[in-house]
Protein backbone atom coordinates (compact mmCIF):
# COMPACT_ATOMS: atom_id res chain seq x y z
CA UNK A 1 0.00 0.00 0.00
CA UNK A 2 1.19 3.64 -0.90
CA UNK A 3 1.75 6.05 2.15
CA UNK A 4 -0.81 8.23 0.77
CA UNK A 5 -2.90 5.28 0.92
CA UNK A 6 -2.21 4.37 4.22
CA UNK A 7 -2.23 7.94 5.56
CA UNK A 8 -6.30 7.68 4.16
CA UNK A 9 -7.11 4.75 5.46
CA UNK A 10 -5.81 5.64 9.31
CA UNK A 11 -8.24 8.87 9.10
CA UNK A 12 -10.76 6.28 7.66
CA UNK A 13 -9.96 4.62 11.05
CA UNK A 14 -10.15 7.60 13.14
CA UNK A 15 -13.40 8.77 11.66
CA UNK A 16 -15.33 5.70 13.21
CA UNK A 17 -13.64 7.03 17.10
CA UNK A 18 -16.28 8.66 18.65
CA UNK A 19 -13.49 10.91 21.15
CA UNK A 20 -12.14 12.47 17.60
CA UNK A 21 -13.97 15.15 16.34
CA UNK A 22 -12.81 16.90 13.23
CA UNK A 23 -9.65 17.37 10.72
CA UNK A 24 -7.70 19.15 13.61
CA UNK A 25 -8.09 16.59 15.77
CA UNK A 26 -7.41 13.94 13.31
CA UNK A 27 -4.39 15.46 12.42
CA UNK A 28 -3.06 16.36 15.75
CA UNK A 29 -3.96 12.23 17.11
CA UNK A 30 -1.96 11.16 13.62
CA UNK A 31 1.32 13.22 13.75
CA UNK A 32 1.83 12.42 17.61
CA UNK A 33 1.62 8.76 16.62
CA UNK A 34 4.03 9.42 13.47
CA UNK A 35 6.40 11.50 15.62
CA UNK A 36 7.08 8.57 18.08
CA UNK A 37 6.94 5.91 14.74
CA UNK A 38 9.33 8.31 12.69
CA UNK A 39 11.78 8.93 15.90
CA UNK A 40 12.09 5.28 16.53
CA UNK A 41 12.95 4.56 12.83
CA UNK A 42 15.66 7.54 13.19
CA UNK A 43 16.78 5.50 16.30
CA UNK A 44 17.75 2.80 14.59
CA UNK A 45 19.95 4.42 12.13
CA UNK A 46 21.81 6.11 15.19
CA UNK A 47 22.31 3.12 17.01
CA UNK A 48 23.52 1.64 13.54
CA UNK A 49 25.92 4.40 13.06
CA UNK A 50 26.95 4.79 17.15
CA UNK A 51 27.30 1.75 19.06
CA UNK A 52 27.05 4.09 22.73
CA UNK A 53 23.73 5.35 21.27
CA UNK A 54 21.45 5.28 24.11
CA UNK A 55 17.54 6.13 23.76
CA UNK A 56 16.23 9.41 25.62
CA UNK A 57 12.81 7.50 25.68
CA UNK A 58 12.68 4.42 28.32
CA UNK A 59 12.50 1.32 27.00
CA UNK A 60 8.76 0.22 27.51
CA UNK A 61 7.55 3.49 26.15
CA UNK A 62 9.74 3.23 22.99
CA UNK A 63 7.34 2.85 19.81
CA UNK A 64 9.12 -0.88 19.38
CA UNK A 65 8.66 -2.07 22.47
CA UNK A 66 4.49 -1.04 22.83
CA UNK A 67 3.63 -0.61 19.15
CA UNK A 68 5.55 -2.35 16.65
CA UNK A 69 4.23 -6.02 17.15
CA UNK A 70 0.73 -6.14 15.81
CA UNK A 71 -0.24 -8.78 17.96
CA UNK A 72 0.57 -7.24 20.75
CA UNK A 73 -1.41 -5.04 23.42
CA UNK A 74 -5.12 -3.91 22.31
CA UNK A 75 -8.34 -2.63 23.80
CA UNK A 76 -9.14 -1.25 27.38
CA UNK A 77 -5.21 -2.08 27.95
CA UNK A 78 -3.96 -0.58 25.32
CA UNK A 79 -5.36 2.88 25.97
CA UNK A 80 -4.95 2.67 29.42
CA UNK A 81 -1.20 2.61 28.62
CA UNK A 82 -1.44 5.31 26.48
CA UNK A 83 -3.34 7.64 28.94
CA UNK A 84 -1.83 6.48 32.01
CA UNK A 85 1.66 5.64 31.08
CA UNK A 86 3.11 6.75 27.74
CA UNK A 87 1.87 10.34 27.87
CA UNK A 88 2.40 11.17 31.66
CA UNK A 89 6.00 9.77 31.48
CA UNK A 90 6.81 11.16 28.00
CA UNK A 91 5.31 14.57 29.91
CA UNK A 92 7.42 14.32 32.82
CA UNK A 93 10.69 13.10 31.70
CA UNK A 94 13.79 14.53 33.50
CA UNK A 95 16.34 14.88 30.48
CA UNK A 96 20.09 15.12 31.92
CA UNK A 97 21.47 18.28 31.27
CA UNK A 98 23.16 17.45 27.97
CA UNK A 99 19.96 15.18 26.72
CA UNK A 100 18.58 18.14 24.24
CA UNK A 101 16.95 14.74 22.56
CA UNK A 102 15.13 14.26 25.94
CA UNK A 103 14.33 17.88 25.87
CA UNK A 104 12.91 17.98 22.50
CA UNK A 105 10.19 15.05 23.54
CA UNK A 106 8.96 16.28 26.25
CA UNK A 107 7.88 19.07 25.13
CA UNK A 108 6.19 17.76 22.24
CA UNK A 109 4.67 15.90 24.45
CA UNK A 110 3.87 18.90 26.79
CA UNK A 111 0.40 19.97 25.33
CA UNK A 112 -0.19 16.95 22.99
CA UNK A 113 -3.34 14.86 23.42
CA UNK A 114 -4.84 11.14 22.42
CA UNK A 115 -7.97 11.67 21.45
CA UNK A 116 -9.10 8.23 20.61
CA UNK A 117 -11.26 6.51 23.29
CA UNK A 118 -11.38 2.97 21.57
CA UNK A 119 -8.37 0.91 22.26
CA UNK A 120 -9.13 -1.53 19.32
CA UNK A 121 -9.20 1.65 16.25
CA UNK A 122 -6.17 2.74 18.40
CA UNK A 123 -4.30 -0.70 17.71
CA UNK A 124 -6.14 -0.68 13.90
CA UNK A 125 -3.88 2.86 13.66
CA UNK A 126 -0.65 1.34 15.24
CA UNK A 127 -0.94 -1.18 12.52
CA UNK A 128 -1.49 0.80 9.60
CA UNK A 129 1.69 3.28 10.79
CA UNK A 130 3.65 0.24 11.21
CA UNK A 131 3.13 -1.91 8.25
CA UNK A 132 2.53 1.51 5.97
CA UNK A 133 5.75 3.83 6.87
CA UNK A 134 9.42 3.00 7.45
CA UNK A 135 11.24 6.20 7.79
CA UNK A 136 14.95 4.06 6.41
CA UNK A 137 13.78 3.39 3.01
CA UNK A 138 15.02 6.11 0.61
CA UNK A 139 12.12 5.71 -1.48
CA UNK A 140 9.90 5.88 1.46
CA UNK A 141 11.02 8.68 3.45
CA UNK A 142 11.11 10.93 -0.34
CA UNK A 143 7.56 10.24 -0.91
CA UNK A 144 6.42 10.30 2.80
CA UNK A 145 7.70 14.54 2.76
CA UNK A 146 5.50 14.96 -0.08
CA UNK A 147 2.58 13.41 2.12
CA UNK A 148 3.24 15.06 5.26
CA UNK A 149 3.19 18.33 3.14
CA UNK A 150 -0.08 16.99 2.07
CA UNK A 151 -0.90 16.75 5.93
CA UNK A 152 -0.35 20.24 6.70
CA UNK A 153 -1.95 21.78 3.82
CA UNK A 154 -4.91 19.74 5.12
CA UNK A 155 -5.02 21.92 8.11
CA UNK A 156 -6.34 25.24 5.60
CA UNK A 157 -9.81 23.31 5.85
CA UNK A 158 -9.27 22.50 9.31
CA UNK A 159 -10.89 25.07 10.82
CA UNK A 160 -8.79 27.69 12.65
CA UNK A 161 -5.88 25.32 12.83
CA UNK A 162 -5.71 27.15 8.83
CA UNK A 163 -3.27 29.76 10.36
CA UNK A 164 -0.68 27.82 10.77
CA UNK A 165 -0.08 26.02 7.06
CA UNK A 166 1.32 28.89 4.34
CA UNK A 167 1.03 27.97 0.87
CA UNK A 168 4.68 26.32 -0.33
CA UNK A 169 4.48 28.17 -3.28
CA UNK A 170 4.96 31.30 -1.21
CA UNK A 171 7.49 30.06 1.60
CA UNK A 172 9.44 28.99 -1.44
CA UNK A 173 9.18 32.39 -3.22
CA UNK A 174 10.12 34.07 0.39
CA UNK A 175 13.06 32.01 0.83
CA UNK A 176 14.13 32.36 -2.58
CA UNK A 177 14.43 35.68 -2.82
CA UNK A 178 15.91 36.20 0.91
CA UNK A 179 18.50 33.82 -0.21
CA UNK A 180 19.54 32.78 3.46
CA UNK A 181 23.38 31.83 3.27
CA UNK A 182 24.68 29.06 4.91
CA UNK A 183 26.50 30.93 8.03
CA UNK A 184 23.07 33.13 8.35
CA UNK A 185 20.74 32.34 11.85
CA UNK A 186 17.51 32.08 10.45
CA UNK A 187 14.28 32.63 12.68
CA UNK A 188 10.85 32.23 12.46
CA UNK A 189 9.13 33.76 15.50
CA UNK A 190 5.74 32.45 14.76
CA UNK A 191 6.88 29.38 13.40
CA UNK A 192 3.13 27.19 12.35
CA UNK A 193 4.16 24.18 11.50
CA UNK A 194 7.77 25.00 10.21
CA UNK A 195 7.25 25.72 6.20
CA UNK A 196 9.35 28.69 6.03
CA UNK A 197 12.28 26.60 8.00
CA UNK A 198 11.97 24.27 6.22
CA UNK A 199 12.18 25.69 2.79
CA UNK A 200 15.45 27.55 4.05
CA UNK A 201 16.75 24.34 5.07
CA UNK A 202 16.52 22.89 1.50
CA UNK A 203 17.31 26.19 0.31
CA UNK A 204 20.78 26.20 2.60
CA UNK A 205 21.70 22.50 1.28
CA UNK A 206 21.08 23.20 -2.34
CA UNK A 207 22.96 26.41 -2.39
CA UNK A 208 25.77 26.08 0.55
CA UNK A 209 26.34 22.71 2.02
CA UNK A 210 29.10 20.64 0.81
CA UNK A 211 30.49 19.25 3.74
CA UNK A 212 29.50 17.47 7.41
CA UNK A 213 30.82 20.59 9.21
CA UNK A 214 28.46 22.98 6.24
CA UNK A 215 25.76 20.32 7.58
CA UNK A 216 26.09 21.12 11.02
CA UNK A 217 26.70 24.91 10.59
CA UNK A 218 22.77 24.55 8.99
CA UNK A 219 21.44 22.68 11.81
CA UNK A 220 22.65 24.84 14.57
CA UNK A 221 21.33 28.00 12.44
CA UNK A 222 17.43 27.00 12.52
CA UNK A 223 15.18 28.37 14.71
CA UNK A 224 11.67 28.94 15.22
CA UNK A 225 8.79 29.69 18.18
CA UNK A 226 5.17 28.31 17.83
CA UNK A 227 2.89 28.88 20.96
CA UNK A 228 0.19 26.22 20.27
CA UNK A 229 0.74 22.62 20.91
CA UNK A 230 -0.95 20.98 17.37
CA UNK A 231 1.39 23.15 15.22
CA UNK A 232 4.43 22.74 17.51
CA UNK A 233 4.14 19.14 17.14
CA UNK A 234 3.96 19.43 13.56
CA UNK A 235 7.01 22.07 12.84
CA UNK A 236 8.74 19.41 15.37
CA UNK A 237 7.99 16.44 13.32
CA UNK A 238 8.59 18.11 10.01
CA UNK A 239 12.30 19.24 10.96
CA UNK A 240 13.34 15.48 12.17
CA UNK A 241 11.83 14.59 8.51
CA UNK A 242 13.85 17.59 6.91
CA UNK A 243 17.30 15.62 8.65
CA UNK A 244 17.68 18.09 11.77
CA UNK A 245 18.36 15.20 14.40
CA UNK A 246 17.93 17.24 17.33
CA UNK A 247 15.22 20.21 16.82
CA UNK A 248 15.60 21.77 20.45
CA UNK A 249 15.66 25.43 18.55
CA UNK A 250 11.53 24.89 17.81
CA UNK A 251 10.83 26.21 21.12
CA UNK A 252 7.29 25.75 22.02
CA UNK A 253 6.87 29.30 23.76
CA UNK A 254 4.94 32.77 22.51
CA UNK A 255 7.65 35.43 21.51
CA UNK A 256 5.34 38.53 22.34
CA UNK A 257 5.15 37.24 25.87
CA UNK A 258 8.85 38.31 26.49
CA UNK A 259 9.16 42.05 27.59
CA UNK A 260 10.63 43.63 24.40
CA UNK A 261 13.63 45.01 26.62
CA UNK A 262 14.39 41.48 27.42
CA UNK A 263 15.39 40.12 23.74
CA UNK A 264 19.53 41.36 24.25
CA UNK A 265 21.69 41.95 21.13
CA UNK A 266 23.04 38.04 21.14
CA UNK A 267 19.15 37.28 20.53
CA UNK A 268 19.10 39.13 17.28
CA UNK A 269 19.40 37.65 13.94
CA UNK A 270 20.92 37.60 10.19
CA UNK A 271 17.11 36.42 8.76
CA UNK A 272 13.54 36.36 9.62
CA UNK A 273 10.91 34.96 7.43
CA UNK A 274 7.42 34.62 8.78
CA UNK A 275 3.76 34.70 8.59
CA UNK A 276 2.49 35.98 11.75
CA UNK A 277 -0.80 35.14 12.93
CA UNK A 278 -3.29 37.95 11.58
CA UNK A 279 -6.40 39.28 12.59
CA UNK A 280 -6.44 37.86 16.22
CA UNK A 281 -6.08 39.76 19.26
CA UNK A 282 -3.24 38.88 21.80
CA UNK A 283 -4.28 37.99 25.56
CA UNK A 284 -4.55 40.96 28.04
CA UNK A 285 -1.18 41.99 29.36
CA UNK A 286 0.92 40.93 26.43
CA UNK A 287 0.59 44.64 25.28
CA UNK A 288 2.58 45.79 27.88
CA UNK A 289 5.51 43.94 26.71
CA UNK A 290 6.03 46.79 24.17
CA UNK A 291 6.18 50.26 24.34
CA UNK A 292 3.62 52.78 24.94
CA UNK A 293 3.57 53.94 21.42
CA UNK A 294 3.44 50.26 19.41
CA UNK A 295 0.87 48.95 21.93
CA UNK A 296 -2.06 47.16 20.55
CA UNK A 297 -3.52 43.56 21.27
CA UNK A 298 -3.58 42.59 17.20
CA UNK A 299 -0.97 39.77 16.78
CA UNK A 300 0.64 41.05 13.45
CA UNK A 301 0.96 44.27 14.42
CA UNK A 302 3.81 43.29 17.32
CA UNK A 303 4.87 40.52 15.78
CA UNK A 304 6.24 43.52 13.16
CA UNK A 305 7.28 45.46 16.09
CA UNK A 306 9.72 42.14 17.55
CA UNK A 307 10.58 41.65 14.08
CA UNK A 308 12.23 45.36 13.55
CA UNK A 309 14.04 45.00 17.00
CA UNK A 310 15.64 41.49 16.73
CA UNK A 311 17.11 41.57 13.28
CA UNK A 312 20.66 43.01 13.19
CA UNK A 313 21.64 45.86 11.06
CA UNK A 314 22.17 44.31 7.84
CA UNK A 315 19.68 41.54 8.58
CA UNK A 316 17.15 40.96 5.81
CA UNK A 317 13.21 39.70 6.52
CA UNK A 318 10.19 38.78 4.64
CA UNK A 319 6.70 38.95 6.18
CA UNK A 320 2.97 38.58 5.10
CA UNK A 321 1.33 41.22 6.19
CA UNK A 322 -2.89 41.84 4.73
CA UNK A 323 -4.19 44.95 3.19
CA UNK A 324 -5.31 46.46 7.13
CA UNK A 325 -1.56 46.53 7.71
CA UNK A 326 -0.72 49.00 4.76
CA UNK A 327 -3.78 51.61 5.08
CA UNK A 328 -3.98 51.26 8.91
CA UNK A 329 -3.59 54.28 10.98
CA UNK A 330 -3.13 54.82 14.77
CA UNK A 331 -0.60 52.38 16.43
CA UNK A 332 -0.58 51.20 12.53
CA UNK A 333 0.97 54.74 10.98
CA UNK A 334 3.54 54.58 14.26
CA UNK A 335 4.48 51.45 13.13
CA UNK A 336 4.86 52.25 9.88
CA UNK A 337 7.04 55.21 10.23
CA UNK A 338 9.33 53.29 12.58
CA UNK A 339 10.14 50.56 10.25
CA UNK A 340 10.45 53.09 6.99
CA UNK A 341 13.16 54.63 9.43
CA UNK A 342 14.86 51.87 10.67
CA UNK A 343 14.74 49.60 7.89
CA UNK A 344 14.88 49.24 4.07
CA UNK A 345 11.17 48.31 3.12
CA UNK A 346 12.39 48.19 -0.53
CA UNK A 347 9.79 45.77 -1.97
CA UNK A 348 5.84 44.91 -1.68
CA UNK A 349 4.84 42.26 -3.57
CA UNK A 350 0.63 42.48 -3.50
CA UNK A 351 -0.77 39.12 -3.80
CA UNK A 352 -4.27 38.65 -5.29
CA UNK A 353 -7.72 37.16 -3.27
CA UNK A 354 -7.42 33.36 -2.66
CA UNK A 355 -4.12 32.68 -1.89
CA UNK A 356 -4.86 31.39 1.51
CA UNK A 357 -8.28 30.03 0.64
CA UNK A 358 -9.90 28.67 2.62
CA UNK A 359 -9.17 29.63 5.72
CA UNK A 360 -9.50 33.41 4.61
CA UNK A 361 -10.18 35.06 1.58
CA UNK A 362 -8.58 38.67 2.93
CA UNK A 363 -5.84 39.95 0.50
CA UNK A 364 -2.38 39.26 1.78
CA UNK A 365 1.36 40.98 0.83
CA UNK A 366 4.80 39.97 1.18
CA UNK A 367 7.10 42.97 2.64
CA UNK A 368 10.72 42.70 1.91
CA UNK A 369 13.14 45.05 3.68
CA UNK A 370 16.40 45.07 5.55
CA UNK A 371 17.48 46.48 8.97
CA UNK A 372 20.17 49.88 9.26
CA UNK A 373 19.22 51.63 6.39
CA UNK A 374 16.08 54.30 6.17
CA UNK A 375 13.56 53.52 3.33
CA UNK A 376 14.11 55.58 0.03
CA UNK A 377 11.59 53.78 -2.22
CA UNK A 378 9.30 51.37 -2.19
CA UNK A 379 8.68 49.26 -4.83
CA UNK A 380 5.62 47.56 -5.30
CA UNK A 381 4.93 44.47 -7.72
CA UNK A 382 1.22 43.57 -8.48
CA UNK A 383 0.86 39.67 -8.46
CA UNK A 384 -1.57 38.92 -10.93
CA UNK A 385 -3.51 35.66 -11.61
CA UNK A 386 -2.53 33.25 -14.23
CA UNK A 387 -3.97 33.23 -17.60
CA UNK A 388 -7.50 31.61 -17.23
CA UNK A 389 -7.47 31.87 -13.11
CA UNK A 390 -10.35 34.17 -11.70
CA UNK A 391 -9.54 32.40 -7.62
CA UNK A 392 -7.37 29.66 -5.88
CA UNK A 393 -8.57 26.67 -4.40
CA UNK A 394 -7.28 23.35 -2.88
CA UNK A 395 -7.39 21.95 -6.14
CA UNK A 396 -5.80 24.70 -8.13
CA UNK A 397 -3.61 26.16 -5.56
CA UNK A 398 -0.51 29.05 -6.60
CA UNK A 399 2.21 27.54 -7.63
CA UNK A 400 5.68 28.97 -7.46
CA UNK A 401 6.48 29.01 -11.47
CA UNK A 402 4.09 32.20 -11.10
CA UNK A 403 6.63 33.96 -9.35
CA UNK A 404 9.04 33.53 -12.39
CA UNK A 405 8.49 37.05 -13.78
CA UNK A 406 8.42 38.74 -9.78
CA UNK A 407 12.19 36.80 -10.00
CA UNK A 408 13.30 37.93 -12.93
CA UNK A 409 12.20 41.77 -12.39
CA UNK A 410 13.78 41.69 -9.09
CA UNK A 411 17.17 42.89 -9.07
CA UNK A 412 19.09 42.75 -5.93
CA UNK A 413 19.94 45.14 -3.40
CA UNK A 414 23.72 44.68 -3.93
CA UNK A 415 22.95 46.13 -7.37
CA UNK A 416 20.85 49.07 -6.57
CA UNK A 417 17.98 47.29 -7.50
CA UNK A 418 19.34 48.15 -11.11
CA UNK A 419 17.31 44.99 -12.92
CA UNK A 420 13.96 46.14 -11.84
CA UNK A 421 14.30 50.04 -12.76
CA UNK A 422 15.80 48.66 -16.52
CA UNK A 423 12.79 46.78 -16.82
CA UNK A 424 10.66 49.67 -15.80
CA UNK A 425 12.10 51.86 -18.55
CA UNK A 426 12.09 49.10 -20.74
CA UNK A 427 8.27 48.65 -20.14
CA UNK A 428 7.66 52.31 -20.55
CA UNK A 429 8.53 52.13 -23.97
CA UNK A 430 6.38 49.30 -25.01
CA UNK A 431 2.80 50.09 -24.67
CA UNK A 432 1.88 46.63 -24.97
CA UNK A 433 2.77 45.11 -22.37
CA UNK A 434 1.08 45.16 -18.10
CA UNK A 435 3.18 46.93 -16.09
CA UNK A 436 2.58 44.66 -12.88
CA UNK A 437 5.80 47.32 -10.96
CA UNK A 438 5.96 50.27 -9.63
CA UNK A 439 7.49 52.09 -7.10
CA UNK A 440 7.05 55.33 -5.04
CA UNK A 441 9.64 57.84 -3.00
CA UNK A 442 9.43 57.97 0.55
CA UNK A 443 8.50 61.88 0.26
CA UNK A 444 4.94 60.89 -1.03
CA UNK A 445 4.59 57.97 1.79
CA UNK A 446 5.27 61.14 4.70
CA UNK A 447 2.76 62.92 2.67
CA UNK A 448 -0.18 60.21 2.58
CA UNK A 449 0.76 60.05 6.40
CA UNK A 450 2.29 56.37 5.88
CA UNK A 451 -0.16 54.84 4.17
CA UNK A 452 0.82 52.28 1.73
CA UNK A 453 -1.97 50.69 0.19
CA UNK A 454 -0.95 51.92 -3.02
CA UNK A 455 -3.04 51.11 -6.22
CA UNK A 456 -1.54 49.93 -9.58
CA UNK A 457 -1.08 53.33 -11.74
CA UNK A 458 -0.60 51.32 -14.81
CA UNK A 459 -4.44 49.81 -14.30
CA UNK A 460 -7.53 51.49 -14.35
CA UNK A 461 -10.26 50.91 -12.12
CA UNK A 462 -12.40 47.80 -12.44
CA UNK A 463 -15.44 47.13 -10.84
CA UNK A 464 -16.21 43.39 -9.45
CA UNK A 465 -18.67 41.35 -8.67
CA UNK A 466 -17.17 38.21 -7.21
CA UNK A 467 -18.20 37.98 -3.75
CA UNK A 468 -15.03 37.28 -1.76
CA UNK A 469 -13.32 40.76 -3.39
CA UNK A 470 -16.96 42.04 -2.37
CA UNK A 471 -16.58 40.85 0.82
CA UNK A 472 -12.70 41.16 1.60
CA UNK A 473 -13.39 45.07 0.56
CA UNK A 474 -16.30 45.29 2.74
CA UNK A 475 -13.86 44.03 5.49
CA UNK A 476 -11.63 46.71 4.48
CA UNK A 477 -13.70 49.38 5.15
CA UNK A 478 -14.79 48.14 7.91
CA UNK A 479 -11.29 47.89 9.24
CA UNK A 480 -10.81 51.55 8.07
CA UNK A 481 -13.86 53.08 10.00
CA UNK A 482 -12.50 51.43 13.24
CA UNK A 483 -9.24 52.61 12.52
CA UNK A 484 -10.76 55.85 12.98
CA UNK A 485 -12.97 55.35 15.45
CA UNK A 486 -10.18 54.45 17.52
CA UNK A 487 -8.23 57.27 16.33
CA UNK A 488 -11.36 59.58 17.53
CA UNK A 489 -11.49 57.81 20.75
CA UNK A 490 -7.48 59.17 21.60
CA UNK A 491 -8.14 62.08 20.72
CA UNK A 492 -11.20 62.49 22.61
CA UNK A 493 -9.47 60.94 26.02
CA UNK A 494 -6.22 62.95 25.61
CA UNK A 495 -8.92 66.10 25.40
CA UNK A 496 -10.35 65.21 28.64
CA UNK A 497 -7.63 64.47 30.60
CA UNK A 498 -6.16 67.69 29.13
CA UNK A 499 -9.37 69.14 30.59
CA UNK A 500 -9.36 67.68 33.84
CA UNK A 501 -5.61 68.28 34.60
């Protein structure tokens, strides 16, 4: 049987368990079980390799020892070892000091959950993981990346577990154009389940590895933060199946939780690449981590604000921001003008409705810019459908050969972005052909008080009719008349207390 296969026939399984209740759940009860399946195949090429290899995980909770014989224990006993032995010690292990293995398990383990409440589907899953996937077989472990890829673009249906899974085609086109080198610390401070780490990872090997010690230089420069156990697990699982043995630098922890103040110079790094969680509103408190004048409780917004402070002059990032990011005002314009000033916003790439369909159909951009140098001009680059496209969908998702002409327009910084304003004179001889770039001085941004939702010159105004630009416009406006509100709502309290003083 094919992995694919097998992966579909162990949710058929799980879909008959009356304790798991949707595709989040599914998902989160399957990659726990392929974690400790996957680890114990990677155990048996270290002890191959190392004869002092000694397991982190005791010996009766090691997937061999409970899981690997299908005859073995099933039913009421079965799940009583899961819930009352494998998880609470897994939980609770005490890892030496120098066990980062030991580490990394338990707190995978920390927040994870078995769902199942029948001990016989439970062993019917075992099975199928067993017989189905063995992590040693070349061929296997090629085609079982594909499929956990499949997994995690699974979650975009999954209800809000959607936030977490970024379309490859864009993680690739991030990554690409970033071009993280090999001696670069790369960080992902909302890390979902690990896509943008790792496409760097593949990106680092292709481009820069060529030796065992260029191997371990890319190991020890991956790092990432996820807050929420199901995605943690699953950025966990994906770098042991992208070859990084031990992934202690996936930290499961929330970045905006740490005063700003805290994060010292030796915390800063060469990259960032990220899609921080958008549209949700951070706990009460976490505001105060940040300055008076970036406070807010929307996610993105100080995720952008971390992101400015630990990148090191000269450090290069690439971040999905939506549409409320660019025209927002408030805390918005503040933030704005602080990372024009501090940083090199030198390219927006605007990407069209869809892309993250369907967990939201809100228009999305990609801001490239680099740390110690104040923003000139901006240069914006309108993503356009393909030829015959009108939306994306899980069966016709973006794929990253549409970014060929963004790549070959781009330029690069070294070069004064020289490739891109040849192309634009170029294109302004030849009335024939879309001019998807354009760009805009720094002197106009001060005078539209920082904002940049910036329309296409080259394109006239369209009207539409489809109903998610209907609606993601509609959510635009909205997003616009609380802007102001809330703007209103300063000024009116910094009136009265100027009254009352």
């Amino acid at each position: 049987m094919s992995i694919s296969n097998t992966i579909k026939s162990i949710q058929d399984i799980m879909r008959k368990d009356v304790g798991v209740d949707g595709d989040a759940q599914r998902i989160g009860q399957l990659v726990w079980m392929l974690f400790l399946k996957i680890y114990d195949d990677k155990e048996t090429e270290w002890e191959t390799f190392n004869d002092s290899y000694a397991s982190s995980i005791p010996e009766h909770l090691r997937w061999r020892t409970w899981a690997a014989n299908a005859e073995g224990i099933t039913g009421e006993e079965l799940k009583n070892f899961i819930d009352n032995t494998l998880f609470p010690e897994l939980q609770n292990l005490a890892p030496q000091i120098d066990d980062l293995r030991a580490y990394v398990i338990k707190n995978v383990f920390a927040d994870a959950y078995n769902y199942m409440k029948s001990g016989q589907l439970i062993r019917q899953v075992v099975n199928k993981i067993q017989e189905g996937i063995d992590y040693n077989k070349a061929q296997q472990r090629h085609l079982f990346g594909d499929m956990y890829e499949q997994i995690l673009k699974d979650l975009q249906s999954a209800g809000n577990a959607g936030e977490f899974y970024t379309p490859r085609a864009v993680t690739e086109f991030m990554v690409n154009r970033i071009d993280p080198k090999l001696n670069e610390t790369v960080l992902d401070p909302a890390c979902g389940t690990g896509g943008f780490l790792t496409c760097t990872i593949e990106h680092k090997r292709k481009h820069t590895v060529k030796t065992a010690a260029d191997e371990q230089i890319l190991q020890a420069s991956i790092n990432g933060f996820e807050k929420k156990p199901l995605p943690h697990l699953l950025a966990t699982t994906n770098m042991i199946l992208h070859g990084i043995e031990v992934p202690n630098q996936i930290r499961h922890d929330n970045t905006l939780a740490k005063p700003l103040i805290s994060w010292s110079p030796k915390d800063r790094v060469d990259v960032i690449i990220t899609n921080p969680p958008f549209g949700g509103q951070e706990e009460d408190g976490i505001e105060s981590n940040f300055p008076q004048a970036l406070r807010t409780r929307e996610t993105a917004d100080l995720f952008m604000a971390l992101i400015i402070h630990l990148l090191k002059d000269g450090g290069r990032a690439a971040v999905v921001l939506p549409d409320g990011f660019l025209f927002g005002e408030g805390m918005k314009t503040r933030l704005k003008e602080k990372l024009l000033e501090e940083c090199n916003l030198h390219t927006i790439v605007r990407l069209p409705n869809g892309v993250f369909n369907p967990y939201t159909g809100i228009k999305t951009n990609l801001l490239f810019f680099t740390k110690g140098k104040a923003t000139e001009t901006v240069w914006f680059y309108e993503h356009p459908y393909p030829e015959g496209v009108k939306s994306y969908n899980k069966t016709k998702p973006m794929r990253f050969a549409e970014f060929e002409p963004e790549i070959a327009w781009w330029g690069t910084e070294s070069d004064g972005f020289a490739t891109r304003a040849a192309n634009e004179a170029k294109q302004a001889d030849d009335d024939t052909k879309d001019n998807q770039a354009w760009k805009i001085s720094i002197d106009e941004i001060k005078a539209r008080n920082y904002n940049l939702d910036i329309k296409n010159p080259y394109v006239g105004e369209t009207i539409s009719h489809n109903p998610d630009e209907l609606l993601s416009q509609y959510a635009k406006e909205i997003a616009e008349i609380t802007a102001l509100r809330h703007q209103l709502r300063e000024l009116l309290n910094a009136a009265i207390s100027k009254a009352n003083a």
